[in-house]
C-alpha atoms as a PDB file:
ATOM      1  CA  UNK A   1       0.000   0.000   0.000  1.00  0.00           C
ATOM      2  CA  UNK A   2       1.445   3.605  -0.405  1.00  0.00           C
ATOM      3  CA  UNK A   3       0.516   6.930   0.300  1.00  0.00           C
ATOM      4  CA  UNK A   4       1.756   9.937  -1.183  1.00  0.00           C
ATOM      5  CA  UNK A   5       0.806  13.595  -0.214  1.00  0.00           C
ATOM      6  CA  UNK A   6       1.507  16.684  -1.438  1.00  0.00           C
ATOM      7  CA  UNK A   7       1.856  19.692   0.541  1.00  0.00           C
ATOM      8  CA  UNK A   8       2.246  23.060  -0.116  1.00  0.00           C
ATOM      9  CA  UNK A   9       3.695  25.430   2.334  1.00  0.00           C
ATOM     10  CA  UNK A  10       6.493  28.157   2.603  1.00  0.00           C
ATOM     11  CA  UNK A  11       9.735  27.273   4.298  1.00  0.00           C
ATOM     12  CA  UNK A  12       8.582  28.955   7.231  1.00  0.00           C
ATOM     13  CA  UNK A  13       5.524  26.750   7.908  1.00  0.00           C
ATOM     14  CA  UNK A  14       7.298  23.700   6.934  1.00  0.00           C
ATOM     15  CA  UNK A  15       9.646  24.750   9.865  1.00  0.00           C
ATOM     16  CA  UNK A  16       6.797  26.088  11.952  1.00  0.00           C
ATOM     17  CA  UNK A  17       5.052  22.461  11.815  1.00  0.00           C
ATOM     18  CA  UNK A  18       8.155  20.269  12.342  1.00  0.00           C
ATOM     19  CA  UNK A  19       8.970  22.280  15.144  1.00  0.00           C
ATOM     20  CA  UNK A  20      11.976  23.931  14.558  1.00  0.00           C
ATOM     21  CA  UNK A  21      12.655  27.509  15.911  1.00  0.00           C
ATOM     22  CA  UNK A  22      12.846  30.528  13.951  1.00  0.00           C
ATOM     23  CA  UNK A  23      15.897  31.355  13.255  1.00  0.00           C
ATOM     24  CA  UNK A  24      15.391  34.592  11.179  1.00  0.00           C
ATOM     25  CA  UNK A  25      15.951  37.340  13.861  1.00  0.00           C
ATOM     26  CA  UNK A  26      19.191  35.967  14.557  1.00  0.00           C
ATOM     27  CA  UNK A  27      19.811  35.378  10.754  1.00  0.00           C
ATOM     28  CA  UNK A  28      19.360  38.914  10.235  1.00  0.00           C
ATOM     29  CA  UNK A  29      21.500  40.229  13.231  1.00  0.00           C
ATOM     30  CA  UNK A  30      24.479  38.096  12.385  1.00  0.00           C
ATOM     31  CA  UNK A  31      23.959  39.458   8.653  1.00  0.00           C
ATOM     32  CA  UNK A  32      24.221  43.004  10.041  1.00  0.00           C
ATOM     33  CA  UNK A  33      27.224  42.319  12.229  1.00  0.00           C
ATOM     34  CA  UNK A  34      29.154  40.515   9.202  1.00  0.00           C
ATOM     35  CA  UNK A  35      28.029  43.538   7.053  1.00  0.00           C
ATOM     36  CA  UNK A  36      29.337  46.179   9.136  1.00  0.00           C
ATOM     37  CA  UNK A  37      32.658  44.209   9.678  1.00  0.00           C
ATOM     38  CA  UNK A  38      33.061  44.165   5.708  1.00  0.00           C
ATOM     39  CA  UNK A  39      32.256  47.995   5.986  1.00  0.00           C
ATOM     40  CA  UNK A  40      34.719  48.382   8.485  1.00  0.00           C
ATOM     41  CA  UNK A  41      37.524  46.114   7.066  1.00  0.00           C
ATOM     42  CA  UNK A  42      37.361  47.871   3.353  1.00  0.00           C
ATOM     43  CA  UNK A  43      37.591  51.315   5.265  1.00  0.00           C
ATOM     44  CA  UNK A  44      40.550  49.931   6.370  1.00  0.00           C
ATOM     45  CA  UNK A  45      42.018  48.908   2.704  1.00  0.00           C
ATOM     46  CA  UNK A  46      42.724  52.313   1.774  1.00  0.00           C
ATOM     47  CA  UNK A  47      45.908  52.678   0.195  1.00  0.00           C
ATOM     48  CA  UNK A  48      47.708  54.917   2.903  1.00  0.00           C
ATOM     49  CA  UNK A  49      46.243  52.658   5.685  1.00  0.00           C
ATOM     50  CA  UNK A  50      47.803  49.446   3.951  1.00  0.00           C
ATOM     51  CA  UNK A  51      50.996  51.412   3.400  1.00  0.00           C
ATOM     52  CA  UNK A  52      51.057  52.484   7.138  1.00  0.00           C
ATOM     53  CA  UNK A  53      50.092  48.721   7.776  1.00  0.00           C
ATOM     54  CA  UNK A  54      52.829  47.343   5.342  1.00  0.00           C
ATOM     55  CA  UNK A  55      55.555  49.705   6.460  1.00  0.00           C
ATOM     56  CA  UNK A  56      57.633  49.595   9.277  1.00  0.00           C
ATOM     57  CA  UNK A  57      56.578  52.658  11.933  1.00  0.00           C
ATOM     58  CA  UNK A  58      60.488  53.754  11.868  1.00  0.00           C
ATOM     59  CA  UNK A  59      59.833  54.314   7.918  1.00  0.00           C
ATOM     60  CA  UNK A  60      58.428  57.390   7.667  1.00  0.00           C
ATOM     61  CA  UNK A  61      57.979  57.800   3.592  1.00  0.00           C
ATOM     62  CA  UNK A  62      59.860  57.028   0.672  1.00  0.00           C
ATOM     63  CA  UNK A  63      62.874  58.358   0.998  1.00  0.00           C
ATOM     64  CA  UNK A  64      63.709  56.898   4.448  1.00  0.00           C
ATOM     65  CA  UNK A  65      62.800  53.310   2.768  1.00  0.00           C
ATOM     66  CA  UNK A  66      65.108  54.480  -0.136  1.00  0.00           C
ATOM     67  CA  UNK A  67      68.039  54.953   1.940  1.00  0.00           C
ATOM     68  CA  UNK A  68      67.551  52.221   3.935  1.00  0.00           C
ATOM     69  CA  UNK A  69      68.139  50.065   0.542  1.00  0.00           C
ATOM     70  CA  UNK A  70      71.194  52.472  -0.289  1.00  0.00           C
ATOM     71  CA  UNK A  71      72.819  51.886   2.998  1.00  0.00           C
ATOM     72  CA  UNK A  72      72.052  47.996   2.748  1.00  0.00           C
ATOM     73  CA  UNK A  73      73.453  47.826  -0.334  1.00  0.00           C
ATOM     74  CA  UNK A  74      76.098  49.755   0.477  1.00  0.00           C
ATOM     75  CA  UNK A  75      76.011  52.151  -2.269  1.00  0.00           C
ATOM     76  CA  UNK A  76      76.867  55.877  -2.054  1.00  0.00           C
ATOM     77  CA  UNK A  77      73.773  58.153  -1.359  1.00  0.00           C
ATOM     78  CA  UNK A  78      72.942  60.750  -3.605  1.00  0.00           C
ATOM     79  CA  UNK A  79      74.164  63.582  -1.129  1.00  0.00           C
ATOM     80  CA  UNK A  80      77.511  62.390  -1.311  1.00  0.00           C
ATOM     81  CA  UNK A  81      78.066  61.064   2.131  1.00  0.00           C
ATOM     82  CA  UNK A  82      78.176  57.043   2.358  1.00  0.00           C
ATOM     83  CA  UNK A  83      75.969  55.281   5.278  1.00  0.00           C
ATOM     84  CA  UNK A  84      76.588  51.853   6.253  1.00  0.00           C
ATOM     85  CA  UNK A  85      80.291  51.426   4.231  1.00  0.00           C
ATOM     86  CA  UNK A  86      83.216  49.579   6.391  1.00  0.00           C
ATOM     87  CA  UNK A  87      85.665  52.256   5.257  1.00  0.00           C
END
């Protein structure tokens, strides 16, 4: 012998009838949490925040990080005077 029925119902009664709780409040509140995190985090992706991020806090711009390769490499600066030479 079989049976077969056919119901129709939204998700929500289905739920509602089998018991389960309703989860959609907290749905929407943990939406609205991950939401403003996204907000916050691509406020945060500017490109002088990742620079200031990326960079060292001793490195103040450009030219400090320039000299700091100059002097590691040992080369003369432009100025004339040569940082980080044994002689």
């Amino acid at each position: 012998m079989k049976f077969k029925f056919d119901i129709e119902c939204t998700p929500e009664e289905a739920r509602a009838f089998i018991g389960l709780p309703n989860v959609a409040p907290m749905q929407e509140r943990m939406m609205k949490e991950l939401e403003d995190r996204l907000q916050e985090n691509m406020r945060n992706l500017s490109p002088e925040e990742m620079v200031k991020t990326w960079m060292p806090a001793t490195i103040q711009g450009f030219g400090e990080m320039q000299k700091m390769f100059w002097t590691q490499m040992g080369v003369k600066m432009p100025d004339g005077n040569q940082e980080g030479g044994d002689e």
